[in-house]
Protein backbone atom coordinates (compact mmCIF):
# COMPACT_ATOMS: atom_id res chain seq x y z
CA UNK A 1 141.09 90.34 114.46
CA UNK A 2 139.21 93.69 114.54
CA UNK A 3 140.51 94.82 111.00
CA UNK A 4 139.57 91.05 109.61
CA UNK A 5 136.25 91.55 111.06
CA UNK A 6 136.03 95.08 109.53
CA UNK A 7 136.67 94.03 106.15
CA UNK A 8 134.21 91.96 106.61
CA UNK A 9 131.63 93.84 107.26
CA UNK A 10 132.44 96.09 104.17
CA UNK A 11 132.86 93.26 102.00
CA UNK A 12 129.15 92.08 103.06
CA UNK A 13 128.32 96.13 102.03
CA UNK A 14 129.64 96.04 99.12
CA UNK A 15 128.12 92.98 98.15
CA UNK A 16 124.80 94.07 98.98
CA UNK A 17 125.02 97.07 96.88
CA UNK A 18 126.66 95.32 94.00
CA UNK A 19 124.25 92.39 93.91
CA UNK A 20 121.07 93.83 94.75
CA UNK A 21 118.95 92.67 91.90
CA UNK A 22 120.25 88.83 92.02
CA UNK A 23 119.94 88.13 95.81
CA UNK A 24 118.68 84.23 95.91
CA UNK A 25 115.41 84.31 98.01
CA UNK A 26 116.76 83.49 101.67
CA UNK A 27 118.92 86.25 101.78
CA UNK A 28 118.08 89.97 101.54
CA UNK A 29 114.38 91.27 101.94
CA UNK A 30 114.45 95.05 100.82
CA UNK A 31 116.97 96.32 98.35
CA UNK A 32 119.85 98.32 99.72
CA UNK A 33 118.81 101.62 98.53
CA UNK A 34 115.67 101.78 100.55
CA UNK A 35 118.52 102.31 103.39
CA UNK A 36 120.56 104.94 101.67
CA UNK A 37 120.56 107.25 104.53
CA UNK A 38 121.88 105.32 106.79
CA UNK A 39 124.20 103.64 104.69
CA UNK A 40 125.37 107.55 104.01
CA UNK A 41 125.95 108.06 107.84
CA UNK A 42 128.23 105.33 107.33
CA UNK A 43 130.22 106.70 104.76
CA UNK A 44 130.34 109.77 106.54
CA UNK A 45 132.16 108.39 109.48
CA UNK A 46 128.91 109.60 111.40
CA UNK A 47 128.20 106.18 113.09
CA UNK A 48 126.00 107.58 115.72
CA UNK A 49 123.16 108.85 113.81
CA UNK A 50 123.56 105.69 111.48
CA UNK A 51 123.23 103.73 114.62
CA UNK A 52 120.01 106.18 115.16
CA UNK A 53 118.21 104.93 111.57
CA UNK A 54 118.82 101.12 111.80
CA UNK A 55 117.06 101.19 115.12
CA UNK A 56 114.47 103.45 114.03
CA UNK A 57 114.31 101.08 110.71
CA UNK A 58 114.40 97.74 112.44
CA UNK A 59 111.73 98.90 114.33
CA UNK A 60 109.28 99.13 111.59
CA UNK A 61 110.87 96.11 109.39
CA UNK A 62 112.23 93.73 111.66
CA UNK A 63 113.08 91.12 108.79
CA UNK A 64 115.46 93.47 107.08
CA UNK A 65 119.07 91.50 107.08
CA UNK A 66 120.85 94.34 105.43
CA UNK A 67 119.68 96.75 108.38
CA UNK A 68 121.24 94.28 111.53
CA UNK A 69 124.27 94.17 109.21
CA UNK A 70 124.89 98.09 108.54
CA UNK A 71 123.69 98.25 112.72
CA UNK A 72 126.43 96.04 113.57
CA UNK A 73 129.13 97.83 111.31
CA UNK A 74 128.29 100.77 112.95
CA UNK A 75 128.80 100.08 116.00
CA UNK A 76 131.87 97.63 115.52
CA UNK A 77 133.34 100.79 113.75
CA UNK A 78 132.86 102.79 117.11
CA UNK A 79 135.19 99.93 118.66
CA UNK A 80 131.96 98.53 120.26
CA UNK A 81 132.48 95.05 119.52
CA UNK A 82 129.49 93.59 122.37
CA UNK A 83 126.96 95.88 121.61
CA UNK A 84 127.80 94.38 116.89
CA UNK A 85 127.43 91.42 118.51
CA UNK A 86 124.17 92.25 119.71
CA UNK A 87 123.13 93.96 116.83
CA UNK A 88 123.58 90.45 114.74
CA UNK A 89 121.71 87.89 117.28
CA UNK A 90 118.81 90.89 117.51
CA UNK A 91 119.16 89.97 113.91
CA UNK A 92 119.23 86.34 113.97
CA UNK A 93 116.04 86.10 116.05
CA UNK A 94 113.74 87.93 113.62
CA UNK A 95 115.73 85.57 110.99
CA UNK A 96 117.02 82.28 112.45
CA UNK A 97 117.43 81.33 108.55
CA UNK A 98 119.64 84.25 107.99
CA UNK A 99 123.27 82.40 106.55
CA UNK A 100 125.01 85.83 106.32
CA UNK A 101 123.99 87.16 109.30
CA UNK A 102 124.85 83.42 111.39
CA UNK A 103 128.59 83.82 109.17
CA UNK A 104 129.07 87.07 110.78
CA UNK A 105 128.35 86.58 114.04
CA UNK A 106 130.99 83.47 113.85
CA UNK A 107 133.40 85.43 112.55
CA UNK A 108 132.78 88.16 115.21
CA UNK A 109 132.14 85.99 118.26
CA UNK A 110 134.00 82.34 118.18
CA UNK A 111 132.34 80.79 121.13
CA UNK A 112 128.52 81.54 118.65
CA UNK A 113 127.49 78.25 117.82
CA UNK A 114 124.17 78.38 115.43
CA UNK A 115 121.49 76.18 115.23
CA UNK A 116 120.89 74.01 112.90
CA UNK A 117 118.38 75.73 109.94
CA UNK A 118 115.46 74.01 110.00
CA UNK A 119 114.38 71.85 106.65
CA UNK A 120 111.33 73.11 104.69
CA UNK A 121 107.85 73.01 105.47
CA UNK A 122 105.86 70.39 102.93
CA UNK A 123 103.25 71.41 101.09
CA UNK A 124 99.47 71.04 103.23
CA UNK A 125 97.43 70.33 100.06
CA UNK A 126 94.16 69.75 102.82
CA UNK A 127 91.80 71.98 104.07
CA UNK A 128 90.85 72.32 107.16
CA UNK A 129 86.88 72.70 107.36
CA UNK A 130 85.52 75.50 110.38
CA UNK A 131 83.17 78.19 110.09
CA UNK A 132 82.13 81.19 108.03
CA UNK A 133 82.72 84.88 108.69
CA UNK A 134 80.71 87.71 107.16
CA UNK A 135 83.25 90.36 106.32
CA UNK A 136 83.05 94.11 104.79
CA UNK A 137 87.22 94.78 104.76
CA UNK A 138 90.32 92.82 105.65
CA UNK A 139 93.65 93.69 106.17
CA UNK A 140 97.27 92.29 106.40
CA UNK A 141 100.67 92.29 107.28
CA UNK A 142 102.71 90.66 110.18
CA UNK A 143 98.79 90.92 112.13
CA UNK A 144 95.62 90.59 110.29
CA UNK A 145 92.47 93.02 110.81
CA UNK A 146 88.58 91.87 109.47
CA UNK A 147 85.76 94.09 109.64
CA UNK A 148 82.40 92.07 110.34
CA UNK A 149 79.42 93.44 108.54
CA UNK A 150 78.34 94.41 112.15
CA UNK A 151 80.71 96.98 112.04
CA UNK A 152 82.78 94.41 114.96
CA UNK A 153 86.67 95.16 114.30
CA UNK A 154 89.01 91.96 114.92
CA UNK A 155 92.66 91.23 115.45
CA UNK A 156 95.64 88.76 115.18
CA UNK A 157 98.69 87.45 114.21
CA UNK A 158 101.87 89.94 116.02
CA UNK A 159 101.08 92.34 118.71
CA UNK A 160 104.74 93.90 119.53
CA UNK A 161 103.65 97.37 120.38
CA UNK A 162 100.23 97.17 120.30
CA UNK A 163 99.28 96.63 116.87
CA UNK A 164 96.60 94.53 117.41
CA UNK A 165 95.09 97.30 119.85
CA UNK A 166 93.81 95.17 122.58
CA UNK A 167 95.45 96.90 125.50
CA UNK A 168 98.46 94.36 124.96
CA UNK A 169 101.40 92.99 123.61
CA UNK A 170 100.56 89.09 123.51
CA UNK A 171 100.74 87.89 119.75
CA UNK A 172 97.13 85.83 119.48
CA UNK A 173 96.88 83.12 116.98
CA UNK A 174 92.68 83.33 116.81
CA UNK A 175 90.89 86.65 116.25
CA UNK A 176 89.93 88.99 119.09
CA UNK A 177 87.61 92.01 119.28
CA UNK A 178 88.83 95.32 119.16
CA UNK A 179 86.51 98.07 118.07
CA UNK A 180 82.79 98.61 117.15
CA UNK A 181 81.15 100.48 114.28
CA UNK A 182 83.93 100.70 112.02
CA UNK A 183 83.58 100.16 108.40
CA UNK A 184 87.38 100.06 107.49
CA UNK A 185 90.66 99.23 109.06
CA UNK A 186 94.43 99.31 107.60
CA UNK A 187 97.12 97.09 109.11
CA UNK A 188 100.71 98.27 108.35
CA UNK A 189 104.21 97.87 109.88
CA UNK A 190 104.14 97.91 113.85
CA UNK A 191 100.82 99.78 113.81
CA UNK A 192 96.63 100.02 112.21
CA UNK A 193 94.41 102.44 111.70
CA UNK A 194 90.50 101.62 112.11
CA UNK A 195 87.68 104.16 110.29
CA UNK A 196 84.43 104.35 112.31
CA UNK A 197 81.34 104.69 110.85
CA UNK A 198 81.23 108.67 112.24
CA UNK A 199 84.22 109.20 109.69
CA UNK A 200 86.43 109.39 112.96
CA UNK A 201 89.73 107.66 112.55
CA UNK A 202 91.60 105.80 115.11
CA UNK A 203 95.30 104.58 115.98
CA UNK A 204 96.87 102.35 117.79
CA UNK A 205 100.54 100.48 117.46
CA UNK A 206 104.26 101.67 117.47
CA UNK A 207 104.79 104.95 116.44
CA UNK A 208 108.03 105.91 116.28
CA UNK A 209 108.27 108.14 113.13
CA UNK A 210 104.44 109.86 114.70
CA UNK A 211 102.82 108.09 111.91
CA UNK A 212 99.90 107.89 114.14
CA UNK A 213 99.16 111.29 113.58
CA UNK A 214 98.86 111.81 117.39
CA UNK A 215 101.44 114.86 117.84
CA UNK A 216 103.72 112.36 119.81
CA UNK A 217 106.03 109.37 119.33
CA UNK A 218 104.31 107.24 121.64
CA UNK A 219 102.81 103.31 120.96
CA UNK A 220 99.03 103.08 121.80
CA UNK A 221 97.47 99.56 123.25
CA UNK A 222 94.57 100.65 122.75
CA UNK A 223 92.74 102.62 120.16
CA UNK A 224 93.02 106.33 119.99
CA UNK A 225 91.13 109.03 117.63
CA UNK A 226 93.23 111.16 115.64
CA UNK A 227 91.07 112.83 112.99
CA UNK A 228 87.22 113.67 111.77
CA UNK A 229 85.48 113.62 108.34
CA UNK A 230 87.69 110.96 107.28
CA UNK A 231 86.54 109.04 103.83
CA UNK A 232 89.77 106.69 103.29
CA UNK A 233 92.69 105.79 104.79
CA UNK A 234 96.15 104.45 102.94
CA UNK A 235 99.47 103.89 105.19
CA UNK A 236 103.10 102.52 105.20
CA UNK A 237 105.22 101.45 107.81
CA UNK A 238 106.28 104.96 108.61
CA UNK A 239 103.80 107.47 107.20
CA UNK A 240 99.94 107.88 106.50
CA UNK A 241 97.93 109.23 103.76
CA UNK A 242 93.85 110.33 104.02
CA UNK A 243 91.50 111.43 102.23
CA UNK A 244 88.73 113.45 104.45
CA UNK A 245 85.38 113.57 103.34
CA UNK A 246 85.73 117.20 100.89
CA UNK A 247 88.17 114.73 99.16
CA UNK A 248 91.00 116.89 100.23
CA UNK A 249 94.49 114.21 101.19
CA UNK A 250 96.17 114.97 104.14
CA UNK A 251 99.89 113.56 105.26
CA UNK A 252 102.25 112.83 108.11
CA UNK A 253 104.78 110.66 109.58
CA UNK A 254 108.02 110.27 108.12
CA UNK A 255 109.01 112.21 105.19
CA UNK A 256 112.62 110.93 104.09
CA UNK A 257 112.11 110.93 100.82
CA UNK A 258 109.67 113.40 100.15
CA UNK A 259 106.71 110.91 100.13
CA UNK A 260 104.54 113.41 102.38
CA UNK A 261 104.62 116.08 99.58
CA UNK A 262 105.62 119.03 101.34
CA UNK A 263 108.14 120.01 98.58
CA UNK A 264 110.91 119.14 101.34
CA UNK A 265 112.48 116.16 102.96
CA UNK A 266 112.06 116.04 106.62
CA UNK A 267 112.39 113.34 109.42
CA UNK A 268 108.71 113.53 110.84
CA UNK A 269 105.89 115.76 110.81
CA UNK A 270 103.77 114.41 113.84
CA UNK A 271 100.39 116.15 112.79
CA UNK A 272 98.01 115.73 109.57
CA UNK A 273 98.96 118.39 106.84
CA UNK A 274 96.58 119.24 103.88
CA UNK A 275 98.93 119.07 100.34
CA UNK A 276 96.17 118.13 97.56
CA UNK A 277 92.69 118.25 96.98
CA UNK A 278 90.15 116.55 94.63
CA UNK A 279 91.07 113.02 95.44
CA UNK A 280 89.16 109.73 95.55
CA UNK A 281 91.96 107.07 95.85
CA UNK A 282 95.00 106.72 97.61
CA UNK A 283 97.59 104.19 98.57
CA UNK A 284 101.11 104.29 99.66
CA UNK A 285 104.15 102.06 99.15
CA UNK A 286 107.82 102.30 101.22
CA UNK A 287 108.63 105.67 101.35
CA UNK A 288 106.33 106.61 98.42
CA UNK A 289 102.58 108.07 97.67
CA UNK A 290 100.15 107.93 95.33
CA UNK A 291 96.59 109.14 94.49
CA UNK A 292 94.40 109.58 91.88
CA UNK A 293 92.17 112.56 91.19
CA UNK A 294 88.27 112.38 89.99
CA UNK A 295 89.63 113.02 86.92
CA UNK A 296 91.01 109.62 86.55
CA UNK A 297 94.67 111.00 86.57
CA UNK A 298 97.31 109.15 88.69
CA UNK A 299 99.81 110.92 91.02
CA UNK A 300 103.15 109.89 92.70
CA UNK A 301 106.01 111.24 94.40
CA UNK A 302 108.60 110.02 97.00
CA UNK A 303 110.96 107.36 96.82
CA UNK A 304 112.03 106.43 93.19
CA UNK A 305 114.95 103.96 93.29
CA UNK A 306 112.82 101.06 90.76
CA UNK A 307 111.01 103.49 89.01
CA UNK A 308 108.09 102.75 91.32
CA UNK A 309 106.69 106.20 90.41
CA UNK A 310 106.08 105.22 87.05
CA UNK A 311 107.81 108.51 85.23
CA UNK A 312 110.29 106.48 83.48
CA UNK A 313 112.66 107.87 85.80
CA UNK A 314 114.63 107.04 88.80
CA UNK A 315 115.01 110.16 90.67
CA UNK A 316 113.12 111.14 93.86
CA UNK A 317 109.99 113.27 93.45
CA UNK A 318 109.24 115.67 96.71
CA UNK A 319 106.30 116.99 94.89
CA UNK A 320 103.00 115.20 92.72
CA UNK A 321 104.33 114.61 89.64
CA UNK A 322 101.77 112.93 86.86
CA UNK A 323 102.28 108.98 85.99
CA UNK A 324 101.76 108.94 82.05
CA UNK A 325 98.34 106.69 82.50
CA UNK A 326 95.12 107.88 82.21
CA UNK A 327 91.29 106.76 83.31
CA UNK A 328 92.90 104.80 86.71
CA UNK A 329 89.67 103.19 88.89
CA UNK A 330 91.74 102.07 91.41
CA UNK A 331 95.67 101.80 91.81
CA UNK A 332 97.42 99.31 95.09
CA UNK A 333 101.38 99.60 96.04
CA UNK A 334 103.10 98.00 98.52
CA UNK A 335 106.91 98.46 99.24
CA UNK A 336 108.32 99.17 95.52
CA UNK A 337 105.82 98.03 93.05
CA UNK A 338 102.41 99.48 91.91
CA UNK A 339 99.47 97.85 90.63
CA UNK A 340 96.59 100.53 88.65
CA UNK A 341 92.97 99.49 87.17
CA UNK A 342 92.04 101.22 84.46
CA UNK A 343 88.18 101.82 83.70
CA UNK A 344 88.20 99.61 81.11
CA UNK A 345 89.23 96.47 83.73
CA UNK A 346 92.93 96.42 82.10
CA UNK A 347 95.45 95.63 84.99
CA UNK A 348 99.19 97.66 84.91
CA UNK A 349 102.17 97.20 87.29
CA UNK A 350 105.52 99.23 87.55
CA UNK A 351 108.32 99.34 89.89
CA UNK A 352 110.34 96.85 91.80
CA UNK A 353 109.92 93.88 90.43
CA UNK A 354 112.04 90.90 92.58
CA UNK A 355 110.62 87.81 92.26
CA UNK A 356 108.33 88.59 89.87
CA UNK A 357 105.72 90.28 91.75
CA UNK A 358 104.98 92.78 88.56
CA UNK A 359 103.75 89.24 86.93
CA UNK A 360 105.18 90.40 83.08
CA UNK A 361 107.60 87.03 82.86
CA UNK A 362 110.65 88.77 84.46
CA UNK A 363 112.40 89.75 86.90
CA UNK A 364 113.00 93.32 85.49
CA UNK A 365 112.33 96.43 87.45
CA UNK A 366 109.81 98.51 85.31
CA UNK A 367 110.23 102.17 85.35
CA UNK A 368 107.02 102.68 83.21
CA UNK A 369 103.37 101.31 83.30
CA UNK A 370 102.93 97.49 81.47
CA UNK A 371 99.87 95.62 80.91
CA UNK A 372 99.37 92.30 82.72
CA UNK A 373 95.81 91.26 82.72
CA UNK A 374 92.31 92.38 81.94
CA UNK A 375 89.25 92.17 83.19
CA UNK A 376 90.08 92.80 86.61
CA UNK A 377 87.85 93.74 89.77
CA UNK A 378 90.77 94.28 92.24
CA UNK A 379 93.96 93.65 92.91
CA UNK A 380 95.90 93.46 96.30
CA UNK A 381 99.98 93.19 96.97
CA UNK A 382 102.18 92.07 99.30
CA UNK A 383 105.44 91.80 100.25
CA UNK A 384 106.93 89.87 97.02
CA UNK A 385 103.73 88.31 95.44
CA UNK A 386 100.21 89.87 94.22
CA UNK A 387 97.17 88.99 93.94
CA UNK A 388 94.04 89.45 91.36
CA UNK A 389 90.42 88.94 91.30
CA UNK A 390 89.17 88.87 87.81
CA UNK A 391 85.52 90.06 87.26
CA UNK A 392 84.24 86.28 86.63
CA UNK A 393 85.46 85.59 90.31
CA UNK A 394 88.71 83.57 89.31
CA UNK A 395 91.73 84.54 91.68
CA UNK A 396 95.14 84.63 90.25
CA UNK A 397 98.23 84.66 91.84
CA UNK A 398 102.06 85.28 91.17
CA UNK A 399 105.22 86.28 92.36
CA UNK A 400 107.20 84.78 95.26
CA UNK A 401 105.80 81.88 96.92
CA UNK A 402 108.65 80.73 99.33
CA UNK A 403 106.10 80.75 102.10
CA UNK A 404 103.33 78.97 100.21
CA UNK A 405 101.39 82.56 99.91
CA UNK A 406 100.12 81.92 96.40
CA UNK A 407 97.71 79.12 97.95
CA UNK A 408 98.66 76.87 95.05
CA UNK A 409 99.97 73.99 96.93
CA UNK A 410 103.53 74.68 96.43
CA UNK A 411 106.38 76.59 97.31
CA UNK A 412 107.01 77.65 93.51
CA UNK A 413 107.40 81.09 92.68
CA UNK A 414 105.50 82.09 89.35
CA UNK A 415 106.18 84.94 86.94
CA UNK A 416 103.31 85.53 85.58
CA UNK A 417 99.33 84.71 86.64
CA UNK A 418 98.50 81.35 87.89
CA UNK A 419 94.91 80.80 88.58
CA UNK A 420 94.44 79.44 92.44
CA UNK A 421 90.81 79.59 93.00
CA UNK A 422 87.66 80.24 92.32
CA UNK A 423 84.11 82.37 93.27
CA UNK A 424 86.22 84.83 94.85
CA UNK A 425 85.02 88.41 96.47
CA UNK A 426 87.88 89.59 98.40
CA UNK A 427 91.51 89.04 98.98
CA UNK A 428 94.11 90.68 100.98
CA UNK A 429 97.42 90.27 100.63
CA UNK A 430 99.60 90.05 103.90
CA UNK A 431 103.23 90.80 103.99
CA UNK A 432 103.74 86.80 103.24
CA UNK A 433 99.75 85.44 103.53
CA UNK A 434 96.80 85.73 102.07
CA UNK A 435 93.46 86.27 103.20
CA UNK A 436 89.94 85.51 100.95
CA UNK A 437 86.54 85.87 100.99
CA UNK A 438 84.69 83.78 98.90
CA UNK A 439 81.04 84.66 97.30
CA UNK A 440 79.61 82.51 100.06
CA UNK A 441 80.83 84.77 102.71
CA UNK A 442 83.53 81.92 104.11
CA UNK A 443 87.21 83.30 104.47
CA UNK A 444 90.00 81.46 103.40
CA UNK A 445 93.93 82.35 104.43
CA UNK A 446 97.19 80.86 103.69
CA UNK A 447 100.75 81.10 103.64
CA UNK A 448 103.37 82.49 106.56
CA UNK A 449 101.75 81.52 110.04
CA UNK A 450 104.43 82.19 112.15
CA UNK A 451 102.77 84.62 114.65
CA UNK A 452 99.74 83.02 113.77
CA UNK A 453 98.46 85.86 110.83
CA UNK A 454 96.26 83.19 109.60
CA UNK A 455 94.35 83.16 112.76
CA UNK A 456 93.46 79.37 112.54
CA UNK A 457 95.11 78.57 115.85
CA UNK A 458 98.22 77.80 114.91
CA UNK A 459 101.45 78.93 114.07
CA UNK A 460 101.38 76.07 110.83
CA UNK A 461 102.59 77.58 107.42
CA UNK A 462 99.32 76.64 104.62
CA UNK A 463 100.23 76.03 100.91
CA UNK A 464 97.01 75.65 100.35
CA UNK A 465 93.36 77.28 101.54
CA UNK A 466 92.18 76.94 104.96
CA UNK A 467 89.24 77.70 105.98
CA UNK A 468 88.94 80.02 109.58
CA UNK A 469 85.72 81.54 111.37
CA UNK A 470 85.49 84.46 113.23
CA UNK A 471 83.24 84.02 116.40
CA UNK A 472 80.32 85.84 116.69
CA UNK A 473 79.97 88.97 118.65
């Protein structure tokens, strides 16, 4: 039986390594070199530390298949068959869908008898008419953050570890108050970041790789300050970029691949460290940086696996190396894929490309800079699909829309652009939502509503626009 199981789980390896750039849609979420470290532990026979990174990765990406499955080999390879078992339902609860990981655990465990997987949500093509909310920045993953022009900070959506930083861990499905006077605020794996109007910047979350910036590896419920003179703020699951107000960047967290650009790779640096200066934009992706310099150049380094640095490359970067584009406004990554603005409104996108987020008409990882669109104000990307405004106010969506997040009424994936909507200021793409502000000030969401991320009161999945309020202070 044990040997079976074994081959098993290194058949499922193999598989995922093999077939990482044809996975159908249900299965896999991140592609299997993101987790080449652990996977290395593996292959080293040293099971304990491997055992180490999935928890430390599951932690910060909880809907990671591949990561309960390398978990469980690891510890089923250490003859501890309970704790594999373990390792698969953690799995199964983050993804009840999950068909590999319910095989497993049948194979492993006999008596396992699944649930049935639940049939499709239909398409809500109605909107649901509330309130408006006068915003100044919005952010998204798993939890949502909105700034109020009266500098009122607000939270839902997931609160495991405190992400939502209202002194608890209850997931709310309707906004709640956090913080006053701040004028922007990042949401990001199992933790935020909120910038006050002083140019102090705050914490609060999970931080188990220090990407707080706190000196320690402790969660915060609430918000704590970490820095001064703070002008912008980018940050990943697992480490944080910012540029202070002399425009020099700053780093810390974790450093696996380089991404904090201390020529080295490290596990964590718990405290900000200075590496550049003459910045004005930054943004970071999955183990990966960028920024751009007043001089319009664009910088990367990091993690390099789908050529999400842009140097026509693969290979890791552990220092700034130049992306061959020039005259950049403003440039958005999230995960493996970048998105750039050039001054003259011409949108480019390079890197992972799954689903086709990159929005070129393929599926095919892009190593160097294309052009998609033009005459675009902003751009925002999430987990598998992205999001443009153009400068007439038109919104246009593409990628993966399994959860409805492109707002067009369907669960269709697109390619390339599709426009969704209309007299558009803002958006803000979530992990699997989408949040809007219209020109009229009235904010729109849609898409995955499971922990209630659209904050309309539910925990209802939206194909299409709804319309949510945010009470007054």
């Amino acid at each position: 039986m044990k040997n079976r199981v074994l081959f098993l789980f290194m058949a499922v390896l193999f598989i995922f390594y093999a077939t990482a750039c044809s996975q159908p849609e249900e299965a896999v979420r991140q592609r299997p070199g993101v987790l080449h470290v652990g996977m290395q532990h593996i292959e080293a026979l040293e099971y304990e530390e491997a055992i180490d990174f999935f928890d430390r990765y599951i932690a910060n990406d909880p809907l990671n298949e591949e990561a309960y499955i390398y978990l469980a080999a690891a510890y089923f390879r250490l003859d501890m068959p309970d704790d594999a078992k373990q390792a698969l339902r953690q799995g199964l609860e983050s993804i009840p869908s999950s068909r590999k990981l319910r095989g497993m655990l049948s194979e492993l465990d006999p008596s396992f008898t699944p649930d049935p997987i639940a049939p499709p949500v239909k398409p809500l093509p109605e909107h649901i008419p509330v309130f408006a909310g006068d915003l100044r920045a919005v952010s998204a993953t798993h939890h949502t953050l909105a700034v109020k022009l009266d500098g009122t900070l607000w939270g839902w959506g997931l609160n495991d570890d405190g992400r939502l930083g209202d002194g608890t861990t209850e997931t709310r499905h309707e906004p709640v108050q956090v913080l006053t006077d701040v004028m922007d605020a990042v949401a990001t794996g199992h933790h935020s970041f909120a910038l006050k109007t002083d140019a102090t910047l705050w914490a609060f979350g999970g931080n188990g790789f220090s990407q707080l910036g706190d000196g320690t590896y402790n969660s915060h419920l609430t918000p704590i300050q970490v820095m001064t003179d703070v002008s912008t703020i980018a940050a990943s699951g697992c480490h944080t970029l910012v540029i202070k107000t002399d425009s020099s960047l700053w780093t810390w967290g974790f450093n696996i691949s380089g991404q904090l650009g201390y020529g080295i790779v490290g596990e964590h640096y718990e405290t900000p460290r200075q590496i550049m200066t003459d910045v004005v934009r930054v943004t970071s992706g999955q183990y990966c940086s960028y920024f751009v310099k007043s001089d319009g150049t664009l910088w990367a380094l990091g993690y390099n696996a789908n050529g999400n640095l842009g140097d026509g490359t693969t290979i890791d970067r552990h220092e700034p190396i130049q992306v061959p584009i020039s005259d950049i406004a403003y440039v958005e990554a999230y995960f493996m894929q970048v998105f750039a603005i050039k001054t003259d409104g011409t949108l480019w996108a390079w890197g992972n490309n799954d689903h086709g987020k990159l929005g070129d008409g393929t599926q095919i990882d892009r190593h160097e800079p294309v052009q998609i669109l033009t005459d675009v104000a902003s751009v925002s990307a999430g987990f598998n699909h992205t999001l443009a405004i153009k400068t007439d106010g038109t919104l246009w969506a593409w990628g993966s829309n399994n959860n409805g997040q492109l707002g067009d009424g369907t669960t269709i994936s697109q390619l390339t652009p599709k426009q969704v909507m209309e007299d558009v200021a803002a958006v803000a793409a979530g992990r699997e939502h989408t949040i809007v502000m219209k020109t009229d000030d009235t904010l729109w969401v849609w898409g995955a509503n499971n922990n209630g991320q659209l904050g309309d009161g539910t925990t209802t999945e939206r194909h299409s626009p709804v319309h949510i309020d945010i009470p007054q202070q």
